[in-house]
C-alpha atoms as a PDB file:
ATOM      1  CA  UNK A   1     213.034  86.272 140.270  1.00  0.00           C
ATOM      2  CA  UNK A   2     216.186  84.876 141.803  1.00  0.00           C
ATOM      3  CA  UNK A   3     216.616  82.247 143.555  1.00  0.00           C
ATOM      4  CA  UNK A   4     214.898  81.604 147.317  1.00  0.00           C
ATOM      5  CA  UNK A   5     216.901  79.710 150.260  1.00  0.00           C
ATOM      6  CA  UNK A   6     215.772  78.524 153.540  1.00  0.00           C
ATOM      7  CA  UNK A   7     217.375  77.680 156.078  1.00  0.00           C
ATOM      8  CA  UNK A   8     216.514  75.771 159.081  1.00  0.00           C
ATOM      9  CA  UNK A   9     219.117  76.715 161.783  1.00  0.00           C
ATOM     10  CA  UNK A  10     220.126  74.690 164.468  1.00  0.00           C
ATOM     11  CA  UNK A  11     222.724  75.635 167.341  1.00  0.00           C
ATOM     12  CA  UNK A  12     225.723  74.035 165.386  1.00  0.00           C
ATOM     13  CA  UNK A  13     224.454  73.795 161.593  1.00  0.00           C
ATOM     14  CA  UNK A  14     221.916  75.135 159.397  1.00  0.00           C
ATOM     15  CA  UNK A  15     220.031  73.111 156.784  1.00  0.00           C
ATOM     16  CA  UNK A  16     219.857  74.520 153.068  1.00  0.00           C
ATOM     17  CA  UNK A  17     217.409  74.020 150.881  1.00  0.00           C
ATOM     18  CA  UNK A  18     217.166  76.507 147.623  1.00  0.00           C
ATOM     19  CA  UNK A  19     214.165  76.867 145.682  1.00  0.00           C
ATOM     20  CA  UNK A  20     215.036  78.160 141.669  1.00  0.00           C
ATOM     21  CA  UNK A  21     212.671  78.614 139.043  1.00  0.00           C
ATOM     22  CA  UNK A  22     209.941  76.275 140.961  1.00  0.00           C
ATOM     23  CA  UNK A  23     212.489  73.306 141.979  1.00  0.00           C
ATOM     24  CA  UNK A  24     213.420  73.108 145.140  1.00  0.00           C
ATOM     25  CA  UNK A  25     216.842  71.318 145.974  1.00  0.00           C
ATOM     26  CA  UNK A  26     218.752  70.061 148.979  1.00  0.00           C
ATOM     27  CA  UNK A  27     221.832  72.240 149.358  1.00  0.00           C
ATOM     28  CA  UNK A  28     223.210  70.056 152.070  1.00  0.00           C
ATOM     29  CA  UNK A  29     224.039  71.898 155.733  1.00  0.00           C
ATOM     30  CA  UNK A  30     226.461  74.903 157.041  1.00  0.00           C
ATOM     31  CA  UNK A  31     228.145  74.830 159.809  1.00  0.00           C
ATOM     32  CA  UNK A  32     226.777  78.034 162.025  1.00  0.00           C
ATOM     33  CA  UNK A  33     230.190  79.202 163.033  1.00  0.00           C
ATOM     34  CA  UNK A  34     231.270  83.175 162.192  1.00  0.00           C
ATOM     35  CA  UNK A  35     233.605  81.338 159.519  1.00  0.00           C
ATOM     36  CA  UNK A  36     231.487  79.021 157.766  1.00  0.00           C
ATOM     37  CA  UNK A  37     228.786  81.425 157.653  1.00  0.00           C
ATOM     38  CA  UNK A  38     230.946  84.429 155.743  1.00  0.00           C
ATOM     39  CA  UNK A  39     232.232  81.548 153.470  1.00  0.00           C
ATOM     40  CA  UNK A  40     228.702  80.621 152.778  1.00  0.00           C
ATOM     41  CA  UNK A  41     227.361  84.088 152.362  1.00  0.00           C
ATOM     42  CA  UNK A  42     230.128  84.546 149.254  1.00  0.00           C
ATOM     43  CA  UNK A  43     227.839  81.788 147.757  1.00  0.00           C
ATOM     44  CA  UNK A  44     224.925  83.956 147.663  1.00  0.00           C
ATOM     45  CA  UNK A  45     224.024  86.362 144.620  1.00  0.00           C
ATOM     46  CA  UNK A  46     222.679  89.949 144.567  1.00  0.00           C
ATOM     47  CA  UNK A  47     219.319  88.134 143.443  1.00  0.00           C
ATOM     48  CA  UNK A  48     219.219  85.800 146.440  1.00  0.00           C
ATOM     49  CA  UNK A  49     216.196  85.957 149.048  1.00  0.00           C
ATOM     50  CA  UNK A  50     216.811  84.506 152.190  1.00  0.00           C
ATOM     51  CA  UNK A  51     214.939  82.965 154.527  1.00  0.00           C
ATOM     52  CA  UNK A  52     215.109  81.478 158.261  1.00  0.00           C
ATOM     53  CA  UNK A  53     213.526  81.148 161.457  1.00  0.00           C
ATOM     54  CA  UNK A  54     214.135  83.180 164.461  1.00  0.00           C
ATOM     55  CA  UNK A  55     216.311  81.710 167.027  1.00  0.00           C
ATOM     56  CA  UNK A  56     218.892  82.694 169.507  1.00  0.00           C
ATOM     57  CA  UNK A  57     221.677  83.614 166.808  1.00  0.00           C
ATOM     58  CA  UNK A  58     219.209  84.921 164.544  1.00  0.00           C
ATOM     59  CA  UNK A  59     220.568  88.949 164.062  1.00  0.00           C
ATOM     60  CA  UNK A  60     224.005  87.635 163.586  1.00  0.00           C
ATOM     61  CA  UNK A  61     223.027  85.308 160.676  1.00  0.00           C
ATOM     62  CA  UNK A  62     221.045  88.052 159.211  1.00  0.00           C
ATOM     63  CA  UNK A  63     224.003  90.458 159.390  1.00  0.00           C
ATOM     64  CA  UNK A  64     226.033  88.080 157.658  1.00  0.00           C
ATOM     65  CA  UNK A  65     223.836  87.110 155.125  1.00  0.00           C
ATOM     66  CA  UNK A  66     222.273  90.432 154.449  1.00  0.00           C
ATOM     67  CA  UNK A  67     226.090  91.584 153.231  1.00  0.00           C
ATOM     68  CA  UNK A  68     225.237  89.583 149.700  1.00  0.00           C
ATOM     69  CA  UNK A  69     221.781  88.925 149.693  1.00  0.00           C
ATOM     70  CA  UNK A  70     218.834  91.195 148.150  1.00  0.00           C
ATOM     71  CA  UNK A  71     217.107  90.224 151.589  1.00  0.00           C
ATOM     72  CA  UNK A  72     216.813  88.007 154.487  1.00  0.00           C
ATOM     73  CA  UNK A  73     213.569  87.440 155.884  1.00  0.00           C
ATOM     74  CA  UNK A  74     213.081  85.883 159.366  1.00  0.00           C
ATOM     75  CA  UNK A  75     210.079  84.139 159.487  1.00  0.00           C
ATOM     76  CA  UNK A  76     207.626  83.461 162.995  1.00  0.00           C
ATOM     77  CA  UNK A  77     207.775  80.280 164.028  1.00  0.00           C
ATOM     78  CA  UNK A  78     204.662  80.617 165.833  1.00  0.00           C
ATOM     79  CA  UNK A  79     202.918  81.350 162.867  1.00  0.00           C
ATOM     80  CA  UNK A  80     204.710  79.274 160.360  1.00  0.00           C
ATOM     81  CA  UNK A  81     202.387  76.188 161.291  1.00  0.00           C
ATOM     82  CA  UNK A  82     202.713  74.292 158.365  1.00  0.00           C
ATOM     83  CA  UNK A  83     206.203  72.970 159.500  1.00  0.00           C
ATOM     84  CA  UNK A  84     205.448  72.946 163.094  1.00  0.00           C
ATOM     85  CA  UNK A  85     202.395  70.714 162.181  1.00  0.00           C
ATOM     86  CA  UNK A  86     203.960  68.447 159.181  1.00  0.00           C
ATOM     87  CA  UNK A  87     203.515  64.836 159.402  1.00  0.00           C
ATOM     88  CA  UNK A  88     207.034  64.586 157.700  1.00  0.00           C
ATOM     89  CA  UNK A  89     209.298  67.136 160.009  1.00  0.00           C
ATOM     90  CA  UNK A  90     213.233  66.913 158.765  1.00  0.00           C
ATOM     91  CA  UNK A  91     215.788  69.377 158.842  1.00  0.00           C
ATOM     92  CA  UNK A  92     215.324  68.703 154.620  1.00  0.00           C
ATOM     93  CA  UNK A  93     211.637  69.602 154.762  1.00  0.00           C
ATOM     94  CA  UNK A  94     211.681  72.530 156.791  1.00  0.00           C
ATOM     95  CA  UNK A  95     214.515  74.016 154.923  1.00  0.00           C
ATOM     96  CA  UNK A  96     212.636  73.265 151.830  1.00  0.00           C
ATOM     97  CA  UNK A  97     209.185  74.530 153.303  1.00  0.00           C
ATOM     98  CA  UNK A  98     210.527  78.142 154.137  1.00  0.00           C
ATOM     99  CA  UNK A  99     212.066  78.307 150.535  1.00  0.00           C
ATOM    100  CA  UNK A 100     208.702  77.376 149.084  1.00  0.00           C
ATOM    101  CA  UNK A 101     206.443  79.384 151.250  1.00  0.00           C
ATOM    102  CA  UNK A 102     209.987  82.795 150.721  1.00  0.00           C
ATOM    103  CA  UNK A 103     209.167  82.343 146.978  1.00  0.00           C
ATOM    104  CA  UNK A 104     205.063  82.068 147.310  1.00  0.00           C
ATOM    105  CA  UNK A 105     205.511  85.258 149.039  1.00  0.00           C
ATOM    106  CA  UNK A 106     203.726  83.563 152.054  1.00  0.00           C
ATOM    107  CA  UNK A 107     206.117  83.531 154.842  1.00  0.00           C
ATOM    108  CA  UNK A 108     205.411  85.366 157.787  1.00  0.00           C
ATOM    109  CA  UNK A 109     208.031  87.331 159.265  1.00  0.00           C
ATOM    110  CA  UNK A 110     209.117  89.234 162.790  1.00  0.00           C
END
Protein backbone atom coordinates (compact mmCIF):
# COMPACT_ATOMS: atom_id res chain seq x y z
CA UNK A 1 0.00 0.00 0.00
CA UNK A 2 1.44 3.45 -0.54
CA UNK A 3 1.48 5.97 1.41
CA UNK A 4 -1.95 7.97 2.76
CA UNK A 5 -2.01 11.98 3.22
CA UNK A 6 -4.53 14.17 4.73
CA UNK A 7 -4.96 17.25 4.52
CA UNK A 8 -6.85 19.67 6.51
CA UNK A 9 -7.43 22.76 4.25
CA UNK A 10 -7.89 26.06 5.35
CA UNK A 11 -8.59 29.27 3.08
CA UNK A 12 -4.77 30.17 2.90
CA UNK A 13 -2.88 26.78 3.89
CA UNK A 14 -3.45 23.23 4.16
CA UNK A 15 -2.09 21.03 6.95
CA UNK A 16 -0.17 17.69 5.96
CA UNK A 17 -0.02 14.89 7.75
CA UNK A 18 1.15 11.44 5.86
CA UNK A 19 0.47 8.18 7.21
CA UNK A 20 3.29 5.26 5.77
CA UNK A 21 3.45 1.83 6.71
CA UNK A 22 1.28 2.56 10.09
CA UNK A 23 3.28 5.89 11.22
CA UNK A 24 1.76 8.80 10.80
CA UNK A 25 4.00 12.04 10.48
CA UNK A 26 3.59 15.79 10.44
CA UNK A 27 4.46 16.99 6.95
CA UNK A 28 4.26 20.59 7.99
CA UNK A 29 1.59 23.02 5.88
CA UNK A 30 1.10 24.20 2.01
CA UNK A 31 0.28 27.20 1.10
CA UNK A 32 -3.28 26.80 -0.95
CA UNK A 33 -2.27 29.04 -3.78
CA UNK A 34 -2.49 27.52 -7.69
CA UNK A 35 1.49 27.61 -7.30
CA UNK A 36 2.22 26.02 -4.16
CA UNK A 37 -0.28 23.47 -4.76
CA UNK A 38 1.27 22.17 -8.40
CA UNK A 39 4.70 22.36 -6.58
CA UNK A 40 3.31 20.19 -3.90
CA UNK A 41 1.48 17.80 -6.11
CA UNK A 42 5.17 16.94 -7.88
CA UNK A 43 5.79 15.61 -4.28
CA UNK A 44 3.23 13.04 -4.57
CA UNK A 45 3.86 9.40 -6.04
CA UNK A 46 1.73 7.22 -8.36
CA UNK A 47 1.07 5.18 -5.01
CA UNK A 48 -0.19 8.19 -3.06
CA UNK A 49 -3.93 8.30 -1.66
CA UNK A 50 -5.17 11.49 -0.85
CA UNK A 51 -7.37 12.71 1.38
CA UNK A 52 -9.28 16.09 2.44
CA UNK A 53 -12.34 17.63 3.47
CA UNK A 54 -14.78 19.39 1.34
CA UNK A 55 -14.63 23.06 1.36
CA UNK A 56 -15.08 25.95 -0.92
CA UNK A 57 -11.83 25.23 -3.10
CA UNK A 58 -12.30 21.68 -2.83
CA UNK A 59 -12.61 20.56 -6.95
CA UNK A 60 -9.64 22.68 -7.65
CA UNK A 61 -7.40 20.90 -5.08
CA UNK A 62 -8.65 17.65 -6.30
CA UNK A 63 -7.81 18.55 -9.92
CA UNK A 64 -4.47 19.36 -8.93
CA UNK A 65 -3.75 16.64 -6.87
CA UNK A 66 -5.49 13.98 -8.84
CA UNK A 67 -2.69 14.84 -11.80
CA UNK A 68 -0.06 12.55 -9.56
CA UNK A 69 -1.97 10.82 -7.16
CA UNK A 70 -3.60 7.15 -7.48
CA UNK A 71 -6.68 9.04 -5.83
CA UNK A 72 -8.04 11.82 -3.88
CA UNK A 73 -10.82 11.20 -1.72
CA UNK A 74 -12.94 14.05 -0.24
CA UNK A 75 -14.25 13.09 2.83
CA UNK A 76 -17.95 14.50 4.60
CA UNK A 77 -17.39 16.55 7.19
CA UNK A 78 -20.70 15.96 8.50
CA UNK A 79 -20.03 12.53 8.90
CA UNK A 80 -16.42 12.52 9.77
CA UNK A 81 -17.37 13.05 13.59
CA UNK A 82 -14.46 11.84 15.11
CA UNK A 83 -12.56 15.16 14.34
CA UNK A 84 -15.49 17.35 14.66
CA UNK A 85 -15.95 15.80 18.20
CA UNK A 86 -12.07 15.38 19.37
CA UNK A 87 -11.17 16.67 22.66
CA UNK A 88 -7.71 17.54 21.05
CA UNK A 89 -8.82 19.53 17.62
CA UNK A 90 -5.42 20.96 15.76
CA UNK A 91 -4.78 21.53 12.31
CA UNK A 92 -1.92 18.45 13.25
CA UNK A 93 -4.66 16.11 14.44
CA UNK A 94 -7.11 16.49 11.88
CA UNK A 95 -4.60 16.18 9.17
CA UNK A 96 -3.38 13.15 10.89
CA UNK A 97 -7.02 11.77 11.61
CA UNK A 98 -8.08 11.76 7.82
CA UNK A 99 -4.71 9.95 6.97
CA UNK A 100 -5.47 7.34 9.58
CA UNK A 101 -9.12 6.85 9.02
CA UNK A 102 -7.80 7.19 4.26
CA UNK A 103 -5.57 4.17 5.19
CA UNK A 104 -8.27 2.17 7.59
CA UNK A 105 -10.36 2.47 4.60
CA UNK A 106 -12.92 4.29 6.90
CA UNK A 107 -13.32 7.69 5.58
CA UNK A 108 -16.46 8.72 4.32
CA UNK A 109 -16.56 10.54 1.22
CA UNK A 110 -19.01 12.99 -1.07
Amino acid sequence: MGRCIGLDVHRDFAQVAIWEKGRVRDAGRVATSPERLREFAQTLRRTDRVALEATMNTAAMVGLLSERAREVVVSNPFKTRVIAEAKIKTDKVDARVLAELLAAAYLPSV
